[in-house]
N, C-alpha and C. Protein backbone atom coordinates (compact mmCIF):
# COMPACT_ATOMS: atom_id res chain seq x y z
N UNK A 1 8.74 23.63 -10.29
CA UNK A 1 8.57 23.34 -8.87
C UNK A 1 7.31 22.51 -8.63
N UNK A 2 6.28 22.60 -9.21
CA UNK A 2 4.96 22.22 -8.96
C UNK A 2 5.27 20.79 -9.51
N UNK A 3 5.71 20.05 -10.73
CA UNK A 3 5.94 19.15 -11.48
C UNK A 3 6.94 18.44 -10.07
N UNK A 4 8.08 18.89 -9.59
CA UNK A 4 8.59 18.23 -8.55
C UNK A 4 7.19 17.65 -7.38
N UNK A 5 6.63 18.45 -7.00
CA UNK A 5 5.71 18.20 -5.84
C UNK A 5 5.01 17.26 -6.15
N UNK A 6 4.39 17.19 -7.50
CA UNK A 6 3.55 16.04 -8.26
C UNK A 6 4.24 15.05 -8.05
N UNK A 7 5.48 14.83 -8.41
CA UNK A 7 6.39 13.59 -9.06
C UNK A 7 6.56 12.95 -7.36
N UNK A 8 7.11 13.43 -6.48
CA UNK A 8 6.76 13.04 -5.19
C UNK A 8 6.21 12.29 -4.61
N UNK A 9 4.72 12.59 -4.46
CA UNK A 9 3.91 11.60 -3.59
C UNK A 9 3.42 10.63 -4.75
N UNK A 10 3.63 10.70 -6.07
CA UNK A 10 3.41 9.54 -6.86
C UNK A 10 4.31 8.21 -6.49
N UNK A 11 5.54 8.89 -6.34
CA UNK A 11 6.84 7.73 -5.76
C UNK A 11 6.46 7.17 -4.86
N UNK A 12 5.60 7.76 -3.68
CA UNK A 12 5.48 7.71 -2.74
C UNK A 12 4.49 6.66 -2.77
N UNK A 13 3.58 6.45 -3.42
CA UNK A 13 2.30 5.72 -3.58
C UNK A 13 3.05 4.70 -3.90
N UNK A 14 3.76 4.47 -5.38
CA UNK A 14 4.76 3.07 -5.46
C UNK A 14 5.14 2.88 -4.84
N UNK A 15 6.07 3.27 -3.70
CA UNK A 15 6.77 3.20 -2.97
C UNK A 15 5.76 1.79 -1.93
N UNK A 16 4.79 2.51 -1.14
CA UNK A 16 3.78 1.63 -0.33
C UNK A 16 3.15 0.69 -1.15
N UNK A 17 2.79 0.25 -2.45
CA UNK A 17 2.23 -0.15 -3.30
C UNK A 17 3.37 -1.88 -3.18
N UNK A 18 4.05 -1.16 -3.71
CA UNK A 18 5.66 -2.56 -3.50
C UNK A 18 5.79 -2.98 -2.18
N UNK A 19 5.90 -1.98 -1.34
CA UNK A 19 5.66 -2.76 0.27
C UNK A 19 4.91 -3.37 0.28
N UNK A 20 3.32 -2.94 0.35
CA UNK A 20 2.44 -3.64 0.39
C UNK A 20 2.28 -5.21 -0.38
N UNK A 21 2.90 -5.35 -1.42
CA UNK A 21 2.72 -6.53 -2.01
C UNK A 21 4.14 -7.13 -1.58
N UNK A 22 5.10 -7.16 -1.19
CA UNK A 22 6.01 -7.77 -0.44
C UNK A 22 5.72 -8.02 0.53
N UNK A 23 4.92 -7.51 1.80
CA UNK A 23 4.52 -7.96 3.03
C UNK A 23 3.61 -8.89 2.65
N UNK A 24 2.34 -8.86 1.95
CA UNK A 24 1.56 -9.52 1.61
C UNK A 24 2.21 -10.97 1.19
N UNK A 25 2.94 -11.12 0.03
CA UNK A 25 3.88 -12.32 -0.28
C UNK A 25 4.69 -12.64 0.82
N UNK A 26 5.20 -12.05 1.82
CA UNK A 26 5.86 -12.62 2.55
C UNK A 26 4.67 -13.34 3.36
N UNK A 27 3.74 -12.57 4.35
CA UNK A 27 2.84 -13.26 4.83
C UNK A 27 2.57 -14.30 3.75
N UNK A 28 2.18 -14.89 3.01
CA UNK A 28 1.11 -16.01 2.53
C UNK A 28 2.12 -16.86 2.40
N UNK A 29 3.12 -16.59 2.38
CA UNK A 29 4.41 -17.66 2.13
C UNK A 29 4.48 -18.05 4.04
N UNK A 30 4.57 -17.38 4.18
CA UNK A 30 4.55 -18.14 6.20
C UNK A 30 3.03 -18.75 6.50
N UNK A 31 1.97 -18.15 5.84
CA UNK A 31 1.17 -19.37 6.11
C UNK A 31 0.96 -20.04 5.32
N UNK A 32 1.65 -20.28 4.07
CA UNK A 32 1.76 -21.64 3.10
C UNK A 32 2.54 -22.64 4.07
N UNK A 33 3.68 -22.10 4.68
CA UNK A 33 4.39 -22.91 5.63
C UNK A 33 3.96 -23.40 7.03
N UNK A 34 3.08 -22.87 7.54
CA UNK A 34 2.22 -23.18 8.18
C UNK A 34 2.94 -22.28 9.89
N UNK A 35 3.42 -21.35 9.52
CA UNK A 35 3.87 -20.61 10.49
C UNK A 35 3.03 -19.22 11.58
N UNK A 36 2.74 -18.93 9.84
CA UNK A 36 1.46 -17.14 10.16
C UNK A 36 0.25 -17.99 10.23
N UNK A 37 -0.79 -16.92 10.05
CA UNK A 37 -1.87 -17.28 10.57
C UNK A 37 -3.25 -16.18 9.80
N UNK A 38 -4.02 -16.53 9.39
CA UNK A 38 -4.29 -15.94 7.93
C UNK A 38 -5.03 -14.64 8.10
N UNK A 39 -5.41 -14.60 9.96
CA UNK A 39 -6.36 -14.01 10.15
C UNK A 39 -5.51 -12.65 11.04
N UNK A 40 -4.57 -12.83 11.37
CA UNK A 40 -3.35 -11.57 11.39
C UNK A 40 -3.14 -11.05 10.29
N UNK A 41 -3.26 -11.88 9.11
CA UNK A 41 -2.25 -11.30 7.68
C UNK A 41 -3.72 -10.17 7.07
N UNK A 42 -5.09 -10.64 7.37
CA UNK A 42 -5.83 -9.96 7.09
C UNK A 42 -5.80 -8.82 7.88
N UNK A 43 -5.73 -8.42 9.25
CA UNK A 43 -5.61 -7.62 9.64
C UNK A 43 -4.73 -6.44 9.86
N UNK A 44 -3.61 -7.19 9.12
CA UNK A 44 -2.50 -6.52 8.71
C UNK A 44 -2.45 -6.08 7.47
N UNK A 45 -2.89 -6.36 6.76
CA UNK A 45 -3.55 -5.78 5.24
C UNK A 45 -4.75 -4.69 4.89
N UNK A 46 -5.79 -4.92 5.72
CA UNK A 46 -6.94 -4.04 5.46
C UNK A 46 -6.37 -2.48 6.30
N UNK A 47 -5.69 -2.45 7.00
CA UNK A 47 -4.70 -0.89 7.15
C UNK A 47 -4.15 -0.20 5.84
N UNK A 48 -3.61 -1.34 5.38
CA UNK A 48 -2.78 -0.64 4.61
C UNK A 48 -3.20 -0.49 2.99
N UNK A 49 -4.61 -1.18 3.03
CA UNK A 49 -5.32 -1.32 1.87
C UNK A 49 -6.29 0.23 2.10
N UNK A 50 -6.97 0.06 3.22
CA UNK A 50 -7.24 1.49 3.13
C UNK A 50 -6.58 2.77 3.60
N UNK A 51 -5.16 2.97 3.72
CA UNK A 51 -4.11 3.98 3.50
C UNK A 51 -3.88 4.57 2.34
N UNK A 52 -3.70 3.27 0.94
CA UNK A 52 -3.39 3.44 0.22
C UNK A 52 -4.99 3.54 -0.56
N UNK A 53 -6.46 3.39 -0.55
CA UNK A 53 -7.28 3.80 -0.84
C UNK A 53 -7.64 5.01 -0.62
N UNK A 54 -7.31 6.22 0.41
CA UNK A 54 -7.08 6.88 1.17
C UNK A 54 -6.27 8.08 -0.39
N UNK A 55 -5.21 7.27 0.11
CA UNK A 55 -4.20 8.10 -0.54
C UNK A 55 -4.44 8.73 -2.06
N UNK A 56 -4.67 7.44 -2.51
CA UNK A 56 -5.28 7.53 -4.24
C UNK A 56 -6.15 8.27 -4.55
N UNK A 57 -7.71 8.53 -3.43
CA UNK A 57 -8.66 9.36 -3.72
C UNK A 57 -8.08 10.79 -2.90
N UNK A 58 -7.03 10.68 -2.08
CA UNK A 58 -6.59 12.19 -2.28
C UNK A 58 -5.67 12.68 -3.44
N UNK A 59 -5.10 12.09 -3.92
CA UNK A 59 -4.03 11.95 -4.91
C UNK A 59 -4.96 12.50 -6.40
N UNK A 60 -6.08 11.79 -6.72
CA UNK A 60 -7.10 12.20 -7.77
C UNK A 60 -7.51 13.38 -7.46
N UNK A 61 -8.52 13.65 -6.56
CA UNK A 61 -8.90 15.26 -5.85
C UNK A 61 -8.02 16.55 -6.00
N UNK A 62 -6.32 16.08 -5.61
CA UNK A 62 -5.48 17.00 -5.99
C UNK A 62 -4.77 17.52 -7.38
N UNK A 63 -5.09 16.27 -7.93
CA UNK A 63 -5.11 16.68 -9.93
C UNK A 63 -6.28 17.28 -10.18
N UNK A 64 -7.14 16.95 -9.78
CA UNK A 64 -8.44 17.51 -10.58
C UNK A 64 -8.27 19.41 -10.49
N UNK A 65 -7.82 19.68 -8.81
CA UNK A 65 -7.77 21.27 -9.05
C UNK A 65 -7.15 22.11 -10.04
């Protein structure tokens, strides 16, 4: 049961990890095209950069117990 709970929010981290770099590629591809705008795509990134910074140092903390 415990090995399930682990295996979980690890998916879970890939899970946002792949989003995150698909949104990211999608943004830089719309402002390669000259559509987005670089300074949305940053602000739309540093959320989710520290979510997933967030996540990781809870994710470590909870192995260590």
């Amino acid at each position: 049961m415990k090995t399930i709970l682990l295996n979980i929010p690890l998916t879970v981290y890939v899970i946002t990890l792949l989003l995150i770099i698909f949104i990211s590629l999608f943004l830089s591809t719309l402002t390669f095209i000259g559509l987005g705008n670089f300074n949305t795509m940053t602000v739309i990134l540093l959320p989710f950069a520290m979510m997933v910074g967030i996540a990781y140092n809870f994710k470590s903390k909870s192995m260590r117990n």
